[in-house]
Protein backbone atom coordinates (compact mmCIF):
# COMPACT_ATOMS: atom_id res chain seq x y z
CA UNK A 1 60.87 141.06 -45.10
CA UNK A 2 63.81 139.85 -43.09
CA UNK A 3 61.22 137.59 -40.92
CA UNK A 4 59.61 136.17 -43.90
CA UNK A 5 63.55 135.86 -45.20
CA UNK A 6 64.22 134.34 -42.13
CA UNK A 7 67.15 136.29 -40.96
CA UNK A 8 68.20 139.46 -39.46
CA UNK A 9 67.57 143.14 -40.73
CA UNK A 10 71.63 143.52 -40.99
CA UNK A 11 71.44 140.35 -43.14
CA UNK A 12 68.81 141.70 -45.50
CA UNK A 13 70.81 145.30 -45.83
CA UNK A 14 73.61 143.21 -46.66
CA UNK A 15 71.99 140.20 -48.87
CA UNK A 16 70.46 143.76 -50.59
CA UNK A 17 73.78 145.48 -51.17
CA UNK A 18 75.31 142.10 -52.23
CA UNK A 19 72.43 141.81 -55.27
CA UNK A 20 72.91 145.16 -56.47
CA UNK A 21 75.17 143.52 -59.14
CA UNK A 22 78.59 141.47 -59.94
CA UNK A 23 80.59 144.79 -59.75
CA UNK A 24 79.03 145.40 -55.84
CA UNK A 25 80.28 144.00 -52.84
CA UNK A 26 79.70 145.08 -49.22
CA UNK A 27 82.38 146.20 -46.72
CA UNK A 28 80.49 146.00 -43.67
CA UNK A 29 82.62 147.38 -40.34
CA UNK A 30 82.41 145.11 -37.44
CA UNK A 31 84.54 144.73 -34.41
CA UNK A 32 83.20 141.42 -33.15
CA UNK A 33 84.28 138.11 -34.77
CA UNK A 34 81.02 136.78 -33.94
CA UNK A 35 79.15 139.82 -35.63
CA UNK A 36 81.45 138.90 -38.78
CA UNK A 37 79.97 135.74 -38.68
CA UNK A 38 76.52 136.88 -38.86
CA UNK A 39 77.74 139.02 -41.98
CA UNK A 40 78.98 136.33 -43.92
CA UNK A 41 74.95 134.73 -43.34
CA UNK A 42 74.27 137.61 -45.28
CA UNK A 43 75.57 135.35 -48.35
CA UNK A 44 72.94 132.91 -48.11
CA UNK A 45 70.09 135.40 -48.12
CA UNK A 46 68.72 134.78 -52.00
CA UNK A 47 66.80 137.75 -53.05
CA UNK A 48 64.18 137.85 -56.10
CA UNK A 49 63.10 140.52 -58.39
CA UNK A 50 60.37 141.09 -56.54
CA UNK A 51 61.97 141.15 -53.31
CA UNK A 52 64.35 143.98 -54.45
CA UNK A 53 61.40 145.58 -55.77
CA UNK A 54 60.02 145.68 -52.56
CA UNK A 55 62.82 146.78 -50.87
CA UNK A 56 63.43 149.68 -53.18
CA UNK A 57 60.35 150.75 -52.28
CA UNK A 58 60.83 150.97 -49.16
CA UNK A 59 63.73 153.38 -49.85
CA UNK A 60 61.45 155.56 -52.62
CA UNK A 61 59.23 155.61 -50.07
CA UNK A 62 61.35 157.58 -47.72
CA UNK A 63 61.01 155.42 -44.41
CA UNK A 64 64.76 155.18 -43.64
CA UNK A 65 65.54 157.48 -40.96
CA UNK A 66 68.73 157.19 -38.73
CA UNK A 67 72.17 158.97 -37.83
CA UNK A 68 74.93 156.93 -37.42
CA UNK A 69 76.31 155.60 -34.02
CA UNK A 70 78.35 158.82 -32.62
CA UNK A 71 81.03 156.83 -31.30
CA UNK A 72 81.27 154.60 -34.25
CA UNK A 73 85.29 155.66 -34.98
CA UNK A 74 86.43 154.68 -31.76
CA UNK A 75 85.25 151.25 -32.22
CA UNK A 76 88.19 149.82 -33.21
CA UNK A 77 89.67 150.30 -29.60
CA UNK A 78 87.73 146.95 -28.35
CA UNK A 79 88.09 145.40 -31.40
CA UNK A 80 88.79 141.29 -30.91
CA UNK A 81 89.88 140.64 -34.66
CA UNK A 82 93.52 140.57 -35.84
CA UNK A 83 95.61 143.12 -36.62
CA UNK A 84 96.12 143.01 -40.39
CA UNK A 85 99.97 142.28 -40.60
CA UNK A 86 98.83 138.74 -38.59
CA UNK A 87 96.62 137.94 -41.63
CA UNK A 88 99.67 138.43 -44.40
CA UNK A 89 101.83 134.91 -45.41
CA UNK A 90 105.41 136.34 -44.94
């Protein structure tokens, strides 16, 4: 589906999460301003009915297999975004 949506898999998970309702919004963890970037594509992905039909499916149908990344909570070590008390207006 993300091929025929023309974007990447992390877009659709995201475009997905995004259409789950007004109330839902995703928090996606990224270290790389340029993979932020890419998230905020994930805005422009327009889903239908049918689409998140499909995609539920997929989830019913009990293809998602993974772990997550083992080293995922040391990521923030080479992280090249901002510490937060740079983003505040003093």
């Amino acid at each position: 589906m993300a091929a025929r949506k023309g974007c990447t898999p992390s877009r659709l998970a995201l475009a997905w999460v995004h259409h789950q309702g007004d109330d839902v919004c995703p928090i996606p963890g990224t270290t790389q301003i340029t993979s932020l970037n890419q998230n905020i594509g994930a805005l422009s992905v327009k889903l239908t009915q049918q689409d998140m039909a499909e995609l539920e499916s997929y989830v019913s149908a009990g293809v998602v297999k993974g772990e997550r990344h083992a080293l995922m909570a040391s990521t923030w070590i080479a992280s090249e975004t901002s510490p937060l008390f740079s983003w505040k207006a003093d």
